[in-house]
PDB file of N, CA and C in Angstrom:
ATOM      1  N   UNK A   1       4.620  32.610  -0.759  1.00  0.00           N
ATOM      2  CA  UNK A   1       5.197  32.131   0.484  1.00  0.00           C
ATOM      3  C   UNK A   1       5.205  30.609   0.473  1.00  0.00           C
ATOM      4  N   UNK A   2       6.272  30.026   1.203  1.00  0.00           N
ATOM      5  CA  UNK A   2       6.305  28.581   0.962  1.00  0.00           C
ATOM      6  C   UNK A   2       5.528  27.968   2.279  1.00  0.00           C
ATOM      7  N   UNK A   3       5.297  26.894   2.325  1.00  0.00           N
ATOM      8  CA  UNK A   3       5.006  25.928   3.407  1.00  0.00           C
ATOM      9  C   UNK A   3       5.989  25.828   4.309  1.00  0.00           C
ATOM     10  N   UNK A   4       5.743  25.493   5.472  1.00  0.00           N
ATOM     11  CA  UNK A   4       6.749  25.472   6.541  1.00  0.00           C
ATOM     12  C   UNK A   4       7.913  24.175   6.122  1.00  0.00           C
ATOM     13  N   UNK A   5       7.420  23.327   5.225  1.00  0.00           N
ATOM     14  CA  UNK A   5       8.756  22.667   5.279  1.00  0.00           C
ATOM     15  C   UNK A   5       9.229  22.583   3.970  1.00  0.00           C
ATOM     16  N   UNK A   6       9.336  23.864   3.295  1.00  0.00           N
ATOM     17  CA  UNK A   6      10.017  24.766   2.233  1.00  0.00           C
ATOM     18  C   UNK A   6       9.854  24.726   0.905  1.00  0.00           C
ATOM     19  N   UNK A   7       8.705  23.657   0.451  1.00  0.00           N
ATOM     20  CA  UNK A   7       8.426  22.586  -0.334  1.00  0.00           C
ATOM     21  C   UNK A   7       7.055  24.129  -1.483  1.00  0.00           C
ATOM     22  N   UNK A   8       7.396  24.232  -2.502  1.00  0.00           N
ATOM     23  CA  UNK A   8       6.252  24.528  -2.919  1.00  0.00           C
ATOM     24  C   UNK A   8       5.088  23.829  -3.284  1.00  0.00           C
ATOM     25  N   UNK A   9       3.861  24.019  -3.065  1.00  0.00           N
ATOM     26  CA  UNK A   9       2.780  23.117  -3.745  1.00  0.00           C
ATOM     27  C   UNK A   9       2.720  23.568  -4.983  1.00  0.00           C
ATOM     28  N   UNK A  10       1.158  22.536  -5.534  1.00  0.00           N
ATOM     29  CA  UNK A  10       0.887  23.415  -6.831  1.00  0.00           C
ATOM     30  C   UNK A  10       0.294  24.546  -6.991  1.00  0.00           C
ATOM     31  N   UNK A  11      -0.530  24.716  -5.739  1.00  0.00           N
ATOM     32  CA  UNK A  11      -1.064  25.784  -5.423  1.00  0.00           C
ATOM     33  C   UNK A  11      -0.479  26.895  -5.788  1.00  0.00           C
ATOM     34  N   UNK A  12       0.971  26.678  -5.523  1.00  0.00           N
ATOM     35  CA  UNK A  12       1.472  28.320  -5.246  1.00  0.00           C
ATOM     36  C   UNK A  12       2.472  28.234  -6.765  1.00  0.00           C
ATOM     37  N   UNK A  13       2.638  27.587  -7.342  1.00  0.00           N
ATOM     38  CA  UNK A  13       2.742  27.308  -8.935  1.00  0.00           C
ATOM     39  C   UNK A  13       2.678  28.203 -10.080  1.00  0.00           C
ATOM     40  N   UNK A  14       2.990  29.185 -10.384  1.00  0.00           N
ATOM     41  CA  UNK A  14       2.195  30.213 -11.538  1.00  0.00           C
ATOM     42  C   UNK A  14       2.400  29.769 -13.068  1.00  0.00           C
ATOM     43  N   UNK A  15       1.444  28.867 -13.118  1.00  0.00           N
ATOM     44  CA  UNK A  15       1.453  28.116 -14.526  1.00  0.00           C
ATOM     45  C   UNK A  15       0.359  28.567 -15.738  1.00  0.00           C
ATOM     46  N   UNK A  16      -0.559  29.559 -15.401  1.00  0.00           N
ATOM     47  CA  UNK A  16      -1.226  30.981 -16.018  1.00  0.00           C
ATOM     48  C   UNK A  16      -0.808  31.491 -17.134  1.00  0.00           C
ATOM     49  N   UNK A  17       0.439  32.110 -16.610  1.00  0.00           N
ATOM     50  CA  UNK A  17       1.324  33.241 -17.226  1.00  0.00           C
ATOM     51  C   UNK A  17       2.031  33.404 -18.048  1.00  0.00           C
ATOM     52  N   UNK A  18       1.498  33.171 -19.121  1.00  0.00           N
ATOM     53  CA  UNK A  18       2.328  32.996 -20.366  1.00  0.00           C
ATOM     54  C   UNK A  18       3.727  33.652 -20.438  1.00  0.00           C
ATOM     55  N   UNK A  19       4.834  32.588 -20.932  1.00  0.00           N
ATOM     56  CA  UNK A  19       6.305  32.995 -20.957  1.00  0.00           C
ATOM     57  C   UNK A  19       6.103  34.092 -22.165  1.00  0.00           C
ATOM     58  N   UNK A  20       7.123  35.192 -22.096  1.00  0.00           N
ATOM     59  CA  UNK A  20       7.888  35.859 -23.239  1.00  0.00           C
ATOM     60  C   UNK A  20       8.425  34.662 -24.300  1.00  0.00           C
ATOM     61  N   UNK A  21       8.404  34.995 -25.490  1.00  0.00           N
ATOM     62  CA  UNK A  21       8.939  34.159 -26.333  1.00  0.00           C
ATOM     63  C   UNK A  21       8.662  32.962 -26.542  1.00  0.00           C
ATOM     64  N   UNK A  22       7.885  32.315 -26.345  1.00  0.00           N
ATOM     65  CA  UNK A  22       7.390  31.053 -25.869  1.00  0.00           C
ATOM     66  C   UNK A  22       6.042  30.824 -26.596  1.00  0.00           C
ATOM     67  N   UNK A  23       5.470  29.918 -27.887  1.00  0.00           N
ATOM     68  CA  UNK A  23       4.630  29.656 -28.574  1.00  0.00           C
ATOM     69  C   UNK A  23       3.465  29.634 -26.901  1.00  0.00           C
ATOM     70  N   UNK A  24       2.228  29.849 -27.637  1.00  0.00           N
ATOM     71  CA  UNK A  24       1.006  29.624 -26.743  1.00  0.00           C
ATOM     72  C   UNK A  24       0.888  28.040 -27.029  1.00  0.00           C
ATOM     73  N   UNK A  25       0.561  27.495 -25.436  1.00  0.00           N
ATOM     74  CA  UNK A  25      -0.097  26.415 -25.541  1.00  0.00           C
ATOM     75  C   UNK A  25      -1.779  26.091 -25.347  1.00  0.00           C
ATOM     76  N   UNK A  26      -2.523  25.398 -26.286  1.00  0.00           N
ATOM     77  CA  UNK A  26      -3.716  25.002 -26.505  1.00  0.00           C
ATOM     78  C   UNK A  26      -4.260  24.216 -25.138  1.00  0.00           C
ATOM     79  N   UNK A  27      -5.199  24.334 -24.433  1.00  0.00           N
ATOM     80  CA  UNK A  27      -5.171  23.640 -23.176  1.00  0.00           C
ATOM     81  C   UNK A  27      -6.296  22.752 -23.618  1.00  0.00           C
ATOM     82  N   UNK A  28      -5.966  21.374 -23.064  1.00  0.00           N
ATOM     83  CA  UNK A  28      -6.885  20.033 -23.399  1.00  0.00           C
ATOM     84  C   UNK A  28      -7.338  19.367 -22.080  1.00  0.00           C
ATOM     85  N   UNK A  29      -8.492  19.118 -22.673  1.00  0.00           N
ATOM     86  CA  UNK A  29      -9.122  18.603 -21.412  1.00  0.00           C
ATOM     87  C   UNK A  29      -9.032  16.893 -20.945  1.00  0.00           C
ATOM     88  N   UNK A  30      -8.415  16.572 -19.885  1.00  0.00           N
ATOM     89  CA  UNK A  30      -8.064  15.116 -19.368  1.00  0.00           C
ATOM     90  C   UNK A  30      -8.391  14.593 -18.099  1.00  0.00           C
ATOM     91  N   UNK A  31      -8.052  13.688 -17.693  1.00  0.00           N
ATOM     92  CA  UNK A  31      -9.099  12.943 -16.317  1.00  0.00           C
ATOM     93  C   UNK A  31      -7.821  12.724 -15.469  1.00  0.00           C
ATOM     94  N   UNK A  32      -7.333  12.742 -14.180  1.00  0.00           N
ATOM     95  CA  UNK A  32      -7.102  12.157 -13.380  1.00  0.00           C
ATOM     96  C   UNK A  32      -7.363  11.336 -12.658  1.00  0.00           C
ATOM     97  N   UNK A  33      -7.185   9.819 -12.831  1.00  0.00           N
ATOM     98  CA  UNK A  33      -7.917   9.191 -12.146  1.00  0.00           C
ATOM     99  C   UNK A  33      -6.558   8.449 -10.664  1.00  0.00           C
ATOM    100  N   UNK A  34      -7.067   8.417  -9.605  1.00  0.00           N
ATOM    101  CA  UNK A  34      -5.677   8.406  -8.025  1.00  0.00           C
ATOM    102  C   UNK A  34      -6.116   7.171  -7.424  1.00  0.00           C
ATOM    103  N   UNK A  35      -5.328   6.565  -7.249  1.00  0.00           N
ATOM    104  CA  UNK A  35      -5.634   5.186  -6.420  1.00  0.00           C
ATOM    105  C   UNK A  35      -4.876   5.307  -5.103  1.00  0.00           C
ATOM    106  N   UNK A  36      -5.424   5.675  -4.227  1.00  0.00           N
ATOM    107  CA  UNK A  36      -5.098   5.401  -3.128  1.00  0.00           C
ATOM    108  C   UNK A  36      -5.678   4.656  -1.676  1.00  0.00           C
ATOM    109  N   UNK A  37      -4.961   4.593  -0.995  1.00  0.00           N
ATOM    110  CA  UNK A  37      -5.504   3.552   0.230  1.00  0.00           C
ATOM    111  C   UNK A  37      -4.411   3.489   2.152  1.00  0.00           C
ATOM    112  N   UNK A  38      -5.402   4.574   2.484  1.00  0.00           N
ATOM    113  CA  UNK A  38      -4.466   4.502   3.924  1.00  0.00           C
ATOM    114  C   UNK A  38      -3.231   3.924   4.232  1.00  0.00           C
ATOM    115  N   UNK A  39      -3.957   2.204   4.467  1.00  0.00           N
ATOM    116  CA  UNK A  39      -3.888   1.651   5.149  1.00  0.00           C
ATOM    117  C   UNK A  39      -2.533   0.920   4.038  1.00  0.00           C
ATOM    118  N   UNK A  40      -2.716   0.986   2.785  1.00  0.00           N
ATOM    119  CA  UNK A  40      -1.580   0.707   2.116  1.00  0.00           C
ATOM    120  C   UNK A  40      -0.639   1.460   2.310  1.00  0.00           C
ATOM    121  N   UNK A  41      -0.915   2.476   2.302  1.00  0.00           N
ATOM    122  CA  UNK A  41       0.391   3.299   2.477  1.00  0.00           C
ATOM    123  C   UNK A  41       0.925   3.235   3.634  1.00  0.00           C
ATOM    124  N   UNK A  42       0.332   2.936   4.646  1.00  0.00           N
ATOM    125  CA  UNK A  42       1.210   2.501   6.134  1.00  0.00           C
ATOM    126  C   UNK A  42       1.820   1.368   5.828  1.00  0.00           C
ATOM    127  N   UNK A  43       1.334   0.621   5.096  1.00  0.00           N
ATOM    128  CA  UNK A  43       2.145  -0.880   5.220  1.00  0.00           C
ATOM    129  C   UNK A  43       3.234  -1.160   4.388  1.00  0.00           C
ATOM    130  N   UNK A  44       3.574  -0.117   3.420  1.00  0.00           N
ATOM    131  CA  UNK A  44       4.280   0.629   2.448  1.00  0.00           C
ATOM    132  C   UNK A  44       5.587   1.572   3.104  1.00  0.00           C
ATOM    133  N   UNK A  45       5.197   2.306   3.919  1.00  0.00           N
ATOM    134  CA  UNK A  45       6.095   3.513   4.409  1.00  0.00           C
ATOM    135  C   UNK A  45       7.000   2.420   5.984  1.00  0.00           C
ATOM    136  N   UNK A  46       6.405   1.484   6.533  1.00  0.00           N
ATOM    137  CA  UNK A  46       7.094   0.765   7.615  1.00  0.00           C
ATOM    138  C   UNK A  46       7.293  -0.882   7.026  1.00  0.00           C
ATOM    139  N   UNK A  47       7.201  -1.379   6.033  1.00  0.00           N
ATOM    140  CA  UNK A  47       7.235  -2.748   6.160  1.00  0.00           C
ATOM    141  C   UNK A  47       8.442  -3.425   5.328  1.00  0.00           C
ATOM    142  N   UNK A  48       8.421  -4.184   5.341  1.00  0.00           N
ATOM    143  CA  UNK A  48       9.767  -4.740   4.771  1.00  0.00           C
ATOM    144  C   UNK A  48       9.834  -4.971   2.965  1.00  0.00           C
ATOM    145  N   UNK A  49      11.015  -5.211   2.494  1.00  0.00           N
ATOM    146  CA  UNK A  49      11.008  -5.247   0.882  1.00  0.00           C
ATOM    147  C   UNK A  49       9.927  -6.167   0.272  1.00  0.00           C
ATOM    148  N   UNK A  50       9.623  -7.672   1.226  1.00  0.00           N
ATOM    149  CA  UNK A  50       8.645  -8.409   1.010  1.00  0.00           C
ATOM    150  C   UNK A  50       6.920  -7.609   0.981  1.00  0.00           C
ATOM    151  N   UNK A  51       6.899  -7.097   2.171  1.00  0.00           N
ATOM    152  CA  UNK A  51       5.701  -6.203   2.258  1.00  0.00           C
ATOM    153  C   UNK A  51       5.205  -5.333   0.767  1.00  0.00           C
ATOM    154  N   UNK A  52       6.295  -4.455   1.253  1.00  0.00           N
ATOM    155  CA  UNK A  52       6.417  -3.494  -0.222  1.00  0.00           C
ATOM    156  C   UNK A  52       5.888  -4.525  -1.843  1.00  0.00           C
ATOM    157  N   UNK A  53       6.666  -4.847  -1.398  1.00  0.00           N
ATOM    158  CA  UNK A  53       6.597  -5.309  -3.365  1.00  0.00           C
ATOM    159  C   UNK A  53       4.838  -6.153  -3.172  1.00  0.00           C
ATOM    160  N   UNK A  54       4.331  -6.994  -2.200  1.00  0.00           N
ATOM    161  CA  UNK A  54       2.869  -7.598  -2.141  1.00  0.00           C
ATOM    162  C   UNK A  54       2.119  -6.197  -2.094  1.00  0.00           C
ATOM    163  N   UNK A  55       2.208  -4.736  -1.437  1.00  0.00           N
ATOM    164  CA  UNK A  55       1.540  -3.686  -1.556  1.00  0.00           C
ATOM    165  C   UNK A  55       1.430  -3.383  -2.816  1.00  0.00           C
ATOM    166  N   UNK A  56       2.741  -3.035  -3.864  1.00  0.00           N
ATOM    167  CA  UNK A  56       3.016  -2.412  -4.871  1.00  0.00           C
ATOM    168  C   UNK A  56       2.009  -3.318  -6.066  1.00  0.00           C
ATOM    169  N   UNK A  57       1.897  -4.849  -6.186  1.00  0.00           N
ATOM    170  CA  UNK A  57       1.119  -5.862  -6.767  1.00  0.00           C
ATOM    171  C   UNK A  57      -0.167  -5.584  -6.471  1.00  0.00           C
ATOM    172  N   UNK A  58      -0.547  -5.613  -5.073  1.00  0.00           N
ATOM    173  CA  UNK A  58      -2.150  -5.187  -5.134  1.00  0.00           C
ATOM    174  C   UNK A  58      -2.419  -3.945  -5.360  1.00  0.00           C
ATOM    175  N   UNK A  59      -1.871  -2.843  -5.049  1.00  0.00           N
ATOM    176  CA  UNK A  59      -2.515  -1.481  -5.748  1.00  0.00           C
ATOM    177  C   UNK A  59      -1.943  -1.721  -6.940  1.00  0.00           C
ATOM    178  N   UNK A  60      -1.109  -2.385  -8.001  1.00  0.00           N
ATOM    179  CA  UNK A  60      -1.421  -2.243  -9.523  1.00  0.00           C
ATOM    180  C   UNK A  60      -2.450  -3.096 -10.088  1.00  0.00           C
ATOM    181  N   UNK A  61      -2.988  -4.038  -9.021  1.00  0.00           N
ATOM    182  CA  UNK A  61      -4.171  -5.007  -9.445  1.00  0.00           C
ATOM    183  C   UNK A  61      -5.331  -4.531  -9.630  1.00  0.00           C
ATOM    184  N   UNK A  62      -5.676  -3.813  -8.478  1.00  0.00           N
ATOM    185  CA  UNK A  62      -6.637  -2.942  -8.155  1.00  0.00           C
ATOM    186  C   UNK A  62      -7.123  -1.869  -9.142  1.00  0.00           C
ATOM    187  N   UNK A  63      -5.591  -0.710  -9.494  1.00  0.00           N
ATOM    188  CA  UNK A  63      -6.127   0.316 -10.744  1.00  0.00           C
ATOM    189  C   UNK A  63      -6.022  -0.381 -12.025  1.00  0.00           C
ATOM    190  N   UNK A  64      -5.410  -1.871 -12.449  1.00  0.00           N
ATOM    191  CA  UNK A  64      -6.057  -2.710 -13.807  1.00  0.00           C
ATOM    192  C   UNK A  64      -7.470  -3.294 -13.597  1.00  0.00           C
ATOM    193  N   UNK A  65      -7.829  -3.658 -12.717  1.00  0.00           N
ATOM    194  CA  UNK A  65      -9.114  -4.142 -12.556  1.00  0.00           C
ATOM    195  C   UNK A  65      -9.938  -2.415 -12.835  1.00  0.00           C
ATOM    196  N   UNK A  66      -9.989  -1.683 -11.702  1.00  0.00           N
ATOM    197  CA  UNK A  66     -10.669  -0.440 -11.828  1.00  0.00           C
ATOM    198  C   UNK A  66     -10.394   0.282 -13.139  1.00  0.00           C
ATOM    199  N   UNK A  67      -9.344   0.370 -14.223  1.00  0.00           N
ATOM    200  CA  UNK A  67      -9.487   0.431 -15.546  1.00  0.00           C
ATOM    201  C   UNK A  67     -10.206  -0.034 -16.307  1.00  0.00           C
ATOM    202  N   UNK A  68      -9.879  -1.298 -16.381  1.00  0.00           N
ATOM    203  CA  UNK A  68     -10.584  -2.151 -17.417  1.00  0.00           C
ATOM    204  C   UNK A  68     -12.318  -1.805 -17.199  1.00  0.00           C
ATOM    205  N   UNK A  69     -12.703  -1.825 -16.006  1.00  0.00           N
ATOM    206  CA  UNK A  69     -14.180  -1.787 -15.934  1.00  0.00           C
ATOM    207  C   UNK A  69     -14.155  -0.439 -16.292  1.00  0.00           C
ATOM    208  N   UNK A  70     -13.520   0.955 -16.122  1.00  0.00           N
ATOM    209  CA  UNK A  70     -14.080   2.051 -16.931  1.00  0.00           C
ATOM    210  C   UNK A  70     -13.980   1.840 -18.228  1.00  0.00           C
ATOM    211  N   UNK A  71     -13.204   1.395 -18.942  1.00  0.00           N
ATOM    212  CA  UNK A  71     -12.597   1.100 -20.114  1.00  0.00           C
ATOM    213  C   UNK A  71     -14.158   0.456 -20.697  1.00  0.00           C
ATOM    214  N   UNK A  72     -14.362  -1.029 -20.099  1.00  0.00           N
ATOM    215  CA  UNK A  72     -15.621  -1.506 -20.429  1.00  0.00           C
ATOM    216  C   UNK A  72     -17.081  -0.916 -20.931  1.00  0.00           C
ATOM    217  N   UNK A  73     -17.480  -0.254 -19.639  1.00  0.00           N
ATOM    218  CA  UNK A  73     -18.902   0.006 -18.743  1.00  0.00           C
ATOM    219  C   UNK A  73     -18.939   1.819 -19.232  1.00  0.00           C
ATOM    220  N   UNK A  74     -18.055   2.557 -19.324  1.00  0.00           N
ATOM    221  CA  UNK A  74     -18.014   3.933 -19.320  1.00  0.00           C
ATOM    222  C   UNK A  74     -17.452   4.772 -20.226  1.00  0.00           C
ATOM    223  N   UNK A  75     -16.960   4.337 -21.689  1.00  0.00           N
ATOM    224  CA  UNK A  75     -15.929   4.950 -22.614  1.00  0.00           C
ATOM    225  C   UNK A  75     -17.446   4.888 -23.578  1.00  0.00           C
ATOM    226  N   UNK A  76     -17.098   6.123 -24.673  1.00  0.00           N
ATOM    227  CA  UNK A  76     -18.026   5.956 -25.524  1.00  0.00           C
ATOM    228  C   UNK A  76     -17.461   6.645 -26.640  1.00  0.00           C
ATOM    229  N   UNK A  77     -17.864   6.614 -27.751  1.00  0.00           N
ATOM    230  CA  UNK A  77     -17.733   7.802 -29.140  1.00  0.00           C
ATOM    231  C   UNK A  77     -18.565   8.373 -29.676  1.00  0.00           C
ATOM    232  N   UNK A  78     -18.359   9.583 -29.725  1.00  0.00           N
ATOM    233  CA  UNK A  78     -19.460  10.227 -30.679  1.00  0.00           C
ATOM    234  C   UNK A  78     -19.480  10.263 -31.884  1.00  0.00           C
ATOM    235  N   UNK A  79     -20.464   9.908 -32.643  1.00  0.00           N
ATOM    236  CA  UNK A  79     -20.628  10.091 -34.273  1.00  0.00           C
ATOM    237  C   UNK A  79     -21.359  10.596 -34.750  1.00  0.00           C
ATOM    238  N   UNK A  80     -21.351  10.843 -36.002  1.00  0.00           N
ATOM    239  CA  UNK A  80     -22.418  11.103 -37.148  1.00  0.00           C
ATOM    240  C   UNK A  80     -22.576  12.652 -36.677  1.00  0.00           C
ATOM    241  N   UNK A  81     -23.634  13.120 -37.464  1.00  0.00           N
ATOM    242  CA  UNK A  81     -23.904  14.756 -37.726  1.00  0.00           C
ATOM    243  C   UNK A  81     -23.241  15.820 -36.085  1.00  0.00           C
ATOM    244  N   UNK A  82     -22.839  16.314 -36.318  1.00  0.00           N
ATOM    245  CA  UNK A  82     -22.875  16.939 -34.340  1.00  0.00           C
ATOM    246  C   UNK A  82     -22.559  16.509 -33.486  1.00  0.00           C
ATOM    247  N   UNK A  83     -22.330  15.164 -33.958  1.00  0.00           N
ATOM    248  CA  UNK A  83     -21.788  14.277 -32.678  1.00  0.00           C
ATOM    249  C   UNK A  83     -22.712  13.299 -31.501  1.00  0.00           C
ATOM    250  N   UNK A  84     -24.057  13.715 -32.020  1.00  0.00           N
ATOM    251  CA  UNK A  84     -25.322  13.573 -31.473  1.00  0.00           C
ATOM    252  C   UNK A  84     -25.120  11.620 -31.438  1.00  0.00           C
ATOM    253  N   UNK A  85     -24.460  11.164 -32.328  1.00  0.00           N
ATOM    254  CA  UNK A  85     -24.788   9.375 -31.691  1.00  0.00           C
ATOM    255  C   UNK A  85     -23.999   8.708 -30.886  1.00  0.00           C
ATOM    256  N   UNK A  86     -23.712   8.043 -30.097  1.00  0.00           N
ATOM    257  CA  UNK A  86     -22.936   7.519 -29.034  1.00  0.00           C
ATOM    258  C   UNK A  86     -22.811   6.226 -29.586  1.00  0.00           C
ATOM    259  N   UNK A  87     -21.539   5.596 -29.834  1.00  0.00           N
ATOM    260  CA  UNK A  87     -21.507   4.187 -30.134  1.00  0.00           C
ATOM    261  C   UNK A  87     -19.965   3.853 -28.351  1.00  0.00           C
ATOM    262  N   UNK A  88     -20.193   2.762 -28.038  1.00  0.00           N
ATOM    263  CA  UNK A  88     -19.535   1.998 -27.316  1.00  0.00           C
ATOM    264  C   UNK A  88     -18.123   2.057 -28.406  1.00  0.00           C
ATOM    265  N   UNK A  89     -17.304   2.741 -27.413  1.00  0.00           N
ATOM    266  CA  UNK A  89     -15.354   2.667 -27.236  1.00  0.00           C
ATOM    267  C   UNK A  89     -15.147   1.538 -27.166  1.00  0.00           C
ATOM    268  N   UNK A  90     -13.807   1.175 -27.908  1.00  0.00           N
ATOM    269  CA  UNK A  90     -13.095   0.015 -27.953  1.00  0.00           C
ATOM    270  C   UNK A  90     -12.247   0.018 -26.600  1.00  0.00           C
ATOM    271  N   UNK A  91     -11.913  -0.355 -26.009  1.00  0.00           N
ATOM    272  CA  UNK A  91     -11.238  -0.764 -24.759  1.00  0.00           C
ATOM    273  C   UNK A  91      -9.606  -0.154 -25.234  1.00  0.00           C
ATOM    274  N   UNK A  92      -9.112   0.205 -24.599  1.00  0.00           N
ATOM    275  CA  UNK A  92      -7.034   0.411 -24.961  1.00  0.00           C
ATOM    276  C   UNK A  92      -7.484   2.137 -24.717  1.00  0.00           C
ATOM    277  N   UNK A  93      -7.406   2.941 -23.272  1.00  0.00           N
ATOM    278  CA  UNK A  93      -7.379   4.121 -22.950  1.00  0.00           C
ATOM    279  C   UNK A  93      -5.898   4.633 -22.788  1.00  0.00           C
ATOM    280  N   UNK A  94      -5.271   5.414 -23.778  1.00  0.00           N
ATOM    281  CA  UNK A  94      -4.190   5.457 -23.212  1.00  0.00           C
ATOM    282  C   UNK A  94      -3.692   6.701 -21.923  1.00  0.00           C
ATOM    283  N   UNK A  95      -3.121   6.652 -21.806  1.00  0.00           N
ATOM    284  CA  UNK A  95      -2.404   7.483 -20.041  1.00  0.00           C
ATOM    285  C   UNK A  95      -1.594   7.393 -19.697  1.00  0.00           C
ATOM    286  N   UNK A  96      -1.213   7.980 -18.867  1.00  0.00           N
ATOM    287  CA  UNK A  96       0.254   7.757 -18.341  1.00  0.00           C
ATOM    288  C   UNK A  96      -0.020   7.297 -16.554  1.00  0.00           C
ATOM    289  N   UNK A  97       1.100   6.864 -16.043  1.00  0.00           N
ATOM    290  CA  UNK A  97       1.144   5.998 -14.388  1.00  0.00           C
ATOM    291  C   UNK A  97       2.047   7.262 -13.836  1.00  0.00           C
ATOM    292  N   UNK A  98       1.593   7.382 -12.823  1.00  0.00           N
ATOM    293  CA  UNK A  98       2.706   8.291 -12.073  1.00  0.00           C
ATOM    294  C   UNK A  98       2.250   7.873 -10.433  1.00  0.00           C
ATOM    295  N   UNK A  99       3.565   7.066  -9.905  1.00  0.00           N
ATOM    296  CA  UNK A  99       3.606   6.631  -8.703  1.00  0.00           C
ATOM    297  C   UNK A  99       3.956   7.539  -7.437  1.00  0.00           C
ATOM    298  N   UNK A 100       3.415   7.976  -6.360  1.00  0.00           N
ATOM    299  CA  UNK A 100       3.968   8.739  -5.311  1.00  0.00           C
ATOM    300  C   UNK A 100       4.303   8.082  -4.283  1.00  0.00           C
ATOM    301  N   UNK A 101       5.419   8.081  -3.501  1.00  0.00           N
ATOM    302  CA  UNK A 101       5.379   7.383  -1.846  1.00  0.00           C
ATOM    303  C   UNK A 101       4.758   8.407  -1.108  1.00  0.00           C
ATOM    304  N   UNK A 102       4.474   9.682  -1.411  1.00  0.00           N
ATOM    305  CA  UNK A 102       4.427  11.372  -0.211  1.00  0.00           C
ATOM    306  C   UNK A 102       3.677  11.876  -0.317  1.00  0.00           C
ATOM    307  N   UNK A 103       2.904  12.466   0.554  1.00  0.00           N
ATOM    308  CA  UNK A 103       1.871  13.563   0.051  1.00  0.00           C
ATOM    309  C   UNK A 103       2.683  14.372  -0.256  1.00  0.00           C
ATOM    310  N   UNK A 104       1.960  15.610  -0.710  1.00  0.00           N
ATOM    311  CA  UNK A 104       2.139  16.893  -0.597  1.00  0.00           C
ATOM    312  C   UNK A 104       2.945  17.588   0.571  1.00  0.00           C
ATOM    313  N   UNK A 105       2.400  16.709   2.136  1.00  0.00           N
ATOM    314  CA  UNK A 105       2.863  17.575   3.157  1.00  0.00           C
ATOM    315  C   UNK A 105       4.004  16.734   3.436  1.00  0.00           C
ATOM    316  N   UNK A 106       4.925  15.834   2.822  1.00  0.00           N
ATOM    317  CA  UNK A 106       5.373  14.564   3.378  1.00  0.00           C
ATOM    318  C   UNK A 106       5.504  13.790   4.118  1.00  0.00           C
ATOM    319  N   UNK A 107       3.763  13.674   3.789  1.00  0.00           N
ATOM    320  CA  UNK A 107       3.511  12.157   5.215  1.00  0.00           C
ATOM    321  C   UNK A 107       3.704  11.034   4.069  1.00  0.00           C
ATOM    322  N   UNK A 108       3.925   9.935   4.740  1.00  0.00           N
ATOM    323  CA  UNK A 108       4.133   8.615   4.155  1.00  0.00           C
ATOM    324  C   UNK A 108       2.491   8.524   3.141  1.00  0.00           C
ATOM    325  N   UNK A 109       2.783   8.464   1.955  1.00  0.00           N
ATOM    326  CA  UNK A 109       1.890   7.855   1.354  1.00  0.00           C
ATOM    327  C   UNK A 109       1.501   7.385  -0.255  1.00  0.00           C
ATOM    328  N   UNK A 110       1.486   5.770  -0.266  1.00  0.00           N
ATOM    329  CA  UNK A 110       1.150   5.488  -1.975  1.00  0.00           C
ATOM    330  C   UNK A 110       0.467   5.641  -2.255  1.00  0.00           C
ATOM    331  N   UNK A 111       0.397   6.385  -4.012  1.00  0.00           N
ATOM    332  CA  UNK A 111      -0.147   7.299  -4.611  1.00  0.00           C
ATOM    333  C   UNK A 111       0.128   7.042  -5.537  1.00  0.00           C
ATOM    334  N   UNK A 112      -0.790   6.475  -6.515  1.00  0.00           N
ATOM    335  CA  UNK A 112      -1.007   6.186  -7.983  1.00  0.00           C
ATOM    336  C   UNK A 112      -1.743   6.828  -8.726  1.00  0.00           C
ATOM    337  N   UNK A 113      -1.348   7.373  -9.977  1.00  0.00           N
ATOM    338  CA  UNK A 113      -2.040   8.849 -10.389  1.00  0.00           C
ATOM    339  C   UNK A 113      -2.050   8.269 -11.636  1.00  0.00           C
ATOM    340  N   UNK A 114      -3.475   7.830 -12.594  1.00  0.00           N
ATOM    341  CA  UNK A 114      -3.014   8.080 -14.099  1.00  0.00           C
ATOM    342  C   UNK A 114      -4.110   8.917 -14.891  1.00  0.00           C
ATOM    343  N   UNK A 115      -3.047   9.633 -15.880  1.00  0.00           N
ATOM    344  CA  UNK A 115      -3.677  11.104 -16.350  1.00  0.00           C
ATOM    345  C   UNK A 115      -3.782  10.275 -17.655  1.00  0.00           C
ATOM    346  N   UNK A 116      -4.891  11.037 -18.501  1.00  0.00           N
ATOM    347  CA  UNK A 116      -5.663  10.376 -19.356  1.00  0.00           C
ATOM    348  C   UNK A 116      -6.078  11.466 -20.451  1.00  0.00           C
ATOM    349  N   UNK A 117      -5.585  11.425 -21.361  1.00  0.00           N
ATOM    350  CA  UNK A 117      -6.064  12.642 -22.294  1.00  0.00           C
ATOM    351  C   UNK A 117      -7.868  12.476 -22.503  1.00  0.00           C
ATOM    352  N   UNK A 118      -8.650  13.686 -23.083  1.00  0.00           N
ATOM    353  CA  UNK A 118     -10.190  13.487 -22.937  1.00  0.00           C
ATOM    354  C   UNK A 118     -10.366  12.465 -24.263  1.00  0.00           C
ATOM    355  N   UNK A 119     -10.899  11.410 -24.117  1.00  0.00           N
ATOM    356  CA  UNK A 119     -11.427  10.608 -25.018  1.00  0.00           C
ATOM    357  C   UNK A 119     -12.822  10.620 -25.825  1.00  0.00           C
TER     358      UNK A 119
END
């Protein structure tokens, strides 16, 4: 059944079910990491092209700053026998950006999403 304003979520999605004919896919494990902020997104969904584009600059400032410090402070590698030694990751995580203006229910809102294969 859909949502009242006709829209499927992911919820209701059947991405499970393996197609007929269709190689199996291997499922990998990755991070979502979402930058969002109310109060940006109000000032985003009503403000002018000037507004917009100073919103759009500070939330990409914000998830490069909040990168780089995971990148820094929180990435690691495993080595040697089992995997048992941890040496400090080189910095360069790659991912992908995926920008939203909407929720889900389509209320006004920016939404910065980047997916991150498991490192």
């Amino acid at each position: 059944m859909l949502p009242r304003n006709g829209r499927a979520g992911w919820a209701n999605r059947q991405t499970a079910r393996p197609v007929p004919g269709r190689p199996q896919r291997r499922a990998v494990t990755g991070y979502d990491l979402t930058f969002s902020n109310e109060a940006l997104s109000l000032l985003f969904a009503l403000g002018g092209p000037e507004v917009r584009r100073i919103v759009l600059q500070t939330l990409a400032q914000a998830r490069t700053e909040a990168l780089e410090w995971i990148e820094h402070h929180c990435l690691a590698v495993r080595t040697g026998a089992h995997g048992v030694a941890q040496q400090r990751a080189e910095p360069g995580l790659p991912a992908t950006v995926y920008l939203y203006h909407e929720s889900r229910a389509s209320d006004p809102m920016l939404l910065d999403t980047r997916s991150s294969p498991r490192a």
